[in-house]
Protein backbone atom coordinates (compact mmCIF):
# COMPACT_ATOMS: atom_id res chain seq x y z
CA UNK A 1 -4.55 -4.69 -18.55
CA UNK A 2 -2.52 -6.01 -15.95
CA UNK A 3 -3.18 -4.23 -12.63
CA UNK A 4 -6.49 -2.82 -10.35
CA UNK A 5 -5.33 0.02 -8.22
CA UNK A 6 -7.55 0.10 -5.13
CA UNK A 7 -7.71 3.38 -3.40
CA UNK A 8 -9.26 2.70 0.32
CA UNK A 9 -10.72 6.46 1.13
CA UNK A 10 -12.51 8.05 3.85
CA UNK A 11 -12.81 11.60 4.46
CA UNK A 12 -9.79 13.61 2.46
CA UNK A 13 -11.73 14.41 -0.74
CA UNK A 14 -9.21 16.54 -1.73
CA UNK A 15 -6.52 14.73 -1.27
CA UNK A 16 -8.28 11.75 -3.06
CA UNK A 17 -8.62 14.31 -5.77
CA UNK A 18 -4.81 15.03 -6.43
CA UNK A 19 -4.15 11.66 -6.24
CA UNK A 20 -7.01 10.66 -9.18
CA UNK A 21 -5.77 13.82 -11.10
CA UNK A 22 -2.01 12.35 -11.11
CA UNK A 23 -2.99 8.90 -11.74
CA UNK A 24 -4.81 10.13 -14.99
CA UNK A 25 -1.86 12.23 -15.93
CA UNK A 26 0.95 9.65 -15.54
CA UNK A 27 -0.22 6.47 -15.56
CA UNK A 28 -1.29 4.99 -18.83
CA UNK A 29 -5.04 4.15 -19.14
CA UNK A 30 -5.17 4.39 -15.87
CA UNK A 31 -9.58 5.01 -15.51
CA UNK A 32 -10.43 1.85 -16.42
CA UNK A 33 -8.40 -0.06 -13.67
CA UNK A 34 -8.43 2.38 -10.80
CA UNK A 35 -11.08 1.37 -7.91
CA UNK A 36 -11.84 3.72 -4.79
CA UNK A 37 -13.11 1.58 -1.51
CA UNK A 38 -15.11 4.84 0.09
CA UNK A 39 -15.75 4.06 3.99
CA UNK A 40 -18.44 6.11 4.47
CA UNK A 41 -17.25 9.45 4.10
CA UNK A 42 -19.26 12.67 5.07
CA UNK A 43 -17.30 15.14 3.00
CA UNK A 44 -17.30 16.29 -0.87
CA UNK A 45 -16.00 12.55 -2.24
CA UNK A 46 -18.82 12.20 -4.15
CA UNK A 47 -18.34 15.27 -5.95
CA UNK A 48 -14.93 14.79 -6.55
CA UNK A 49 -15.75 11.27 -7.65
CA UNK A 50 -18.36 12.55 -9.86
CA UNK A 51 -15.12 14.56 -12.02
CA UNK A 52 -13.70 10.95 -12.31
CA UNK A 53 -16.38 9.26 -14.36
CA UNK A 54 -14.26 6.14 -15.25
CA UNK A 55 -12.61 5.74 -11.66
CA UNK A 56 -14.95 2.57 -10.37
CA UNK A 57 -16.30 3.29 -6.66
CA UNK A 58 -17.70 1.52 -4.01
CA UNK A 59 -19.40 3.77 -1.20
CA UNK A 60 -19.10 1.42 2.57
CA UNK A 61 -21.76 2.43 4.78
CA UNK A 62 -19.21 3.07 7.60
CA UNK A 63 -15.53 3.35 8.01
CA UNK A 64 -14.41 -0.03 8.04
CA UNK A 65 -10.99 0.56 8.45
CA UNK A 66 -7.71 0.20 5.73
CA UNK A 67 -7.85 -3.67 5.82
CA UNK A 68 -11.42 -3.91 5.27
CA UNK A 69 -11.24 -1.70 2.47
CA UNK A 70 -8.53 -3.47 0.72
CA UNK A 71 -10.09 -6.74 1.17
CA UNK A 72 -13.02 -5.94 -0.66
CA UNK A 73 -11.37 -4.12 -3.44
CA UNK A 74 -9.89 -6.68 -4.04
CA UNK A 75 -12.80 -9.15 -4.01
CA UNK A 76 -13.73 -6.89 -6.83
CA UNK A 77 -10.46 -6.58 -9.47
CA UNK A 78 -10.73 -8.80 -11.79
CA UNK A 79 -6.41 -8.50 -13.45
CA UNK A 80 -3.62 -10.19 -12.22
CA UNK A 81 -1.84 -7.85 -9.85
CA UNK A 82 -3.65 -5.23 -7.79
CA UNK A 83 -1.86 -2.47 -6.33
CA UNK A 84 -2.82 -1.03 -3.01
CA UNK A 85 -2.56 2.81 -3.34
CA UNK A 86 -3.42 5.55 -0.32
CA UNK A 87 -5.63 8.17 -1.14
CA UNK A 88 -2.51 10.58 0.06
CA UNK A 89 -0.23 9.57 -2.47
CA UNK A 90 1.14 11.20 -5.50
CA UNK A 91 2.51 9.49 -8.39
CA UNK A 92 5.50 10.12 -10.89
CA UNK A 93 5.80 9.49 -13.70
CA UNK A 94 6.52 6.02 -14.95
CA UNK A 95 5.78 4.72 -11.40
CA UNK A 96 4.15 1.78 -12.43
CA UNK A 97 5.81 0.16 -15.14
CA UNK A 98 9.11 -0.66 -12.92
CA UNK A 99 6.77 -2.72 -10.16
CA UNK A 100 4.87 -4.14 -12.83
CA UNK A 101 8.20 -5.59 -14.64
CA UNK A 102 9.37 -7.06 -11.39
CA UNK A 103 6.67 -9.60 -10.66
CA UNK A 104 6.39 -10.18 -14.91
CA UNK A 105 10.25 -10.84 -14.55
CA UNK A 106 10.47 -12.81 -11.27
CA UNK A 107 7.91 -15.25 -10.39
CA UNK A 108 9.13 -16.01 -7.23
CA UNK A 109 7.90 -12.27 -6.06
CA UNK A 110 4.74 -11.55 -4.59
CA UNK A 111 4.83 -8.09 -4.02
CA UNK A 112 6.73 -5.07 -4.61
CA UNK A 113 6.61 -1.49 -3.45
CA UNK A 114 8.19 1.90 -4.65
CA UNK A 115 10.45 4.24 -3.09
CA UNK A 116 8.39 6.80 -0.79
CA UNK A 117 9.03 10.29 -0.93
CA UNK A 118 7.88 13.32 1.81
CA UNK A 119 6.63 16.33 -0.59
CA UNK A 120 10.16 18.13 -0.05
CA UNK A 121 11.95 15.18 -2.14
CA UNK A 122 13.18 13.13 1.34
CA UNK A 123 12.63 9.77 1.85
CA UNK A 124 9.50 8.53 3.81
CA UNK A 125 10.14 4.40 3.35
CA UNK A 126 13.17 3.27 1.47
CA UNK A 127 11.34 -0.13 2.54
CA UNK A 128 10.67 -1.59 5.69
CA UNK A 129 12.84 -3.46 8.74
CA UNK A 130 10.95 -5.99 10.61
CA UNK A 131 12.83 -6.46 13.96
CA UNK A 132 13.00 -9.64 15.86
CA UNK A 133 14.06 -11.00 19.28
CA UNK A 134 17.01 -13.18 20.05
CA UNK A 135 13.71 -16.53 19.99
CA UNK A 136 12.86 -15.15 16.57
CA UNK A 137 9.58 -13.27 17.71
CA UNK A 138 8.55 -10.39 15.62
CA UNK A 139 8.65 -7.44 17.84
CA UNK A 140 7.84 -4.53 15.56
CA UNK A 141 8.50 -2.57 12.29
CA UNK A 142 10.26 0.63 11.13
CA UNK A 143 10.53 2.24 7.66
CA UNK A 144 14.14 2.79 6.46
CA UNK A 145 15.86 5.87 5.30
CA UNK A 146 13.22 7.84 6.84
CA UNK A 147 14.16 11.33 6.43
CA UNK A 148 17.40 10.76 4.52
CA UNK A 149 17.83 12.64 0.78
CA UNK A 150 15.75 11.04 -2.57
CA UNK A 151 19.13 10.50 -3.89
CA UNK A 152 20.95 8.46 -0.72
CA UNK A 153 22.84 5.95 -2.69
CA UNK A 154 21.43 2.74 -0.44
CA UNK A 155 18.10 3.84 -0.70
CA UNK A 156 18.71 3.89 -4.32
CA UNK A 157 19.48 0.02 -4.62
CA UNK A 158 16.83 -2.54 -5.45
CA UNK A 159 16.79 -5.26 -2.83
CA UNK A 160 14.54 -8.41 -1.12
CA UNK A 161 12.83 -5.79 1.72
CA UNK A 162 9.21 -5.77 3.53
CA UNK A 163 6.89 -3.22 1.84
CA UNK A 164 4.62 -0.35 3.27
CA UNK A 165 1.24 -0.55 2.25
CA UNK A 166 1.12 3.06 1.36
CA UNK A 167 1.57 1.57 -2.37
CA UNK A 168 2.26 -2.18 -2.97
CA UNK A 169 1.55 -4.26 -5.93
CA UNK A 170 0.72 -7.64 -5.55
CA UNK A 171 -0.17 -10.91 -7.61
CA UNK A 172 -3.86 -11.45 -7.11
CA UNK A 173 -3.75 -14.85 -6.59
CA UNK A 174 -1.05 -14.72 -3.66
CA UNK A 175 -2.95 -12.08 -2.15
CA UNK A 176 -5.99 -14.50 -1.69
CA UNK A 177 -3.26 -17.52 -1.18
CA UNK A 178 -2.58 -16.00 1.88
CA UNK A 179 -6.04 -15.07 3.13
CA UNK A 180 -5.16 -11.36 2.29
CA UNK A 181 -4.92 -8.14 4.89
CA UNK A 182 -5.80 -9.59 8.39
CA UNK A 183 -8.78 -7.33 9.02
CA UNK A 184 -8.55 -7.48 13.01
CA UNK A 185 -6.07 -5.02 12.50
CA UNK A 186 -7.43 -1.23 12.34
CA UNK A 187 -5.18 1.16 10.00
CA UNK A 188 -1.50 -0.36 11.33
CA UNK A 189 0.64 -3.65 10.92
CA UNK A 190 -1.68 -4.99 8.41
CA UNK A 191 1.21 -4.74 5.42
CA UNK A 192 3.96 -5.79 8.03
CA UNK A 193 1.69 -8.52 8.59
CA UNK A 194 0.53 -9.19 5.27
CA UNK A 195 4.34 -9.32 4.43
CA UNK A 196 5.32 -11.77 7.06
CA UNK A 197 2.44 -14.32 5.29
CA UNK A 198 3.67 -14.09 1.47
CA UNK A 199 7.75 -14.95 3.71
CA UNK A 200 6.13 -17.71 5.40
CA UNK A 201 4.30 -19.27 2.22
CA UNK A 202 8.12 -18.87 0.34
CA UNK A 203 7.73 -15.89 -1.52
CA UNK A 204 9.93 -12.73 -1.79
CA UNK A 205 8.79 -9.16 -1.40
CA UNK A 206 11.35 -6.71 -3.02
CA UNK A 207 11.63 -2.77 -3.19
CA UNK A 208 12.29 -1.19 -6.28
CA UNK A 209 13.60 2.29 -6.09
CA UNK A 210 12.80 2.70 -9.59
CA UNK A 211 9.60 3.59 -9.32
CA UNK A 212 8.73 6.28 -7.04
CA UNK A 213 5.58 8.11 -5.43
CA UNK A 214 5.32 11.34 -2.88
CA UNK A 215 3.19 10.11 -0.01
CA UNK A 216 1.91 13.15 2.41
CA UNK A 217 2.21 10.21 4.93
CA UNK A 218 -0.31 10.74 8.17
CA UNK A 219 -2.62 13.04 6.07
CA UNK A 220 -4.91 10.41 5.66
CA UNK A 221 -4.76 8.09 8.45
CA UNK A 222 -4.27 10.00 11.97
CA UNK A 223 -6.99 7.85 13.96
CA UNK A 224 -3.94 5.18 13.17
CA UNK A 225 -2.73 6.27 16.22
CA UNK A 226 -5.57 5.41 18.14
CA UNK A 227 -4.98 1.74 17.81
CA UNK A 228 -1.70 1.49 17.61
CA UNK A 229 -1.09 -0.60 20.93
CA UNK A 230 -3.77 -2.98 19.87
CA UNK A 231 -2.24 -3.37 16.65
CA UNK A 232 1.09 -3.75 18.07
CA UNK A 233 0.33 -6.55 20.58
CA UNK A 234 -1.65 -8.76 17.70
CA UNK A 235 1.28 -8.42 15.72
CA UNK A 236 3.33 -9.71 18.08
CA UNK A 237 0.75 -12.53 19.70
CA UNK A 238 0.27 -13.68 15.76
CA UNK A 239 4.32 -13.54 15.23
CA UNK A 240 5.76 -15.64 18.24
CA UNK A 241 7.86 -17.86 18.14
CA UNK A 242 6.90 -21.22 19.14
């Protein structure tokens, strides 16, 4: 078995469930390696949980936050990549194998990510565009092809790109390389940022369009919003230029 996937969760149960129900259904022995980070939710998890007997869990006794979560899923995965999965995410079929046979093919990449889909088959994050000032100072982050069709022929071509963290896969060992999500950010910029440290240690992050997943993208994750400005200026303060 080559991958954990590590589901940080707090509050959606039934979205959590869906996304457990299609992991089962199209990814192959999928129980055995699939971890859910619970932040202290105060809804039915547990029950749906309970219908997932295989699914590992780890209850939080308060919602930590996405980074958090990750971080100590990952503490916990014992295989060589771990994939990073939201709880409002829906896989297809085959998903995995195509990110799993990039980093098998191409040592020099830490982390790849899938093309994202909005439930009505447009594109949510066809990867992501990390912007910079004329001194070379990150400034922020957008996802591209947002709103375009599945089938957009660019969107369609595999290519060296940031990843969202909405579903990355990542070696294990780079993950902890680089001291892993930066947990002073609270639900935002911790991927852009996480992807900025695998560039800066020399590694490539690379979106494969082969492998795709339907993400119901805010569903899970509104208080997001709520620290976006803080998130925004550590990004920056961490990312400029000297």
């Amino acid at each position: 078995m080559k991958t954990t996937i590590i589901i940080p969760h707090w509050n959606q149960a039934d979205l959590l469930g869906r996304c457990l129900e299609l992991l089962e259904q199209r990814t192959p022995h999928f129980c055995a390696s699939v971890l859910v980070i619970d932040n202290g939710s105060t809804d039915h998890t547990p029950e749906v949980l309970r219908r997932h007997p295989l699914v590992r869990s780890r209850r939080l006794d308060s919602n930590r936050g996405f980074a958090v979560a990750c971080n100590i899923g990952a503490s916990m995965a014992e295989t060589p990549y771990i994939c990073f999965l939201n709880n409002d995410t829906e896989a297809k079929l085959g998903w995995l194998h195509p990110l799993e046979a990039t980093l098998d093919a191409e040592p020099d990449v830490a982390a790849v990510g899938p093309k994202l889909l909005y439930p009505n088959g447009k594109i949510q994050s066809g990867g992501v565009r990390i912007y910079r000032n004329a001194k070379g100072s990150v400034t922020t982050a957008a996802e591209m092809f947002r709103g375009e069709p599945g089938d957009h022929p660019a969107a369609n071509t595999r290519r060296d790109s940031a990843i969202t963290g909405a579903c990355l896969l990542v070696r294990r060992s780079v993950f902890w390389d680089v001291a892993g999500f930066d947990e002073r950010f609270r639900n935002g910029l911790e991927d852009v940022d996480l992807n900025l440290k695998l560039h800066q240690a020399g590694h490539r992050t690379v979106y494969e369009p082969a492998s795709a997943v339907i993400h119901h993208c805010g569903a899970s994750g509104r208080e997001r919003h709520r620290y976006h400005r803080q998130n925004k200026q550590l990004l920056r303060e961490k990312w400029r230029a000297a």
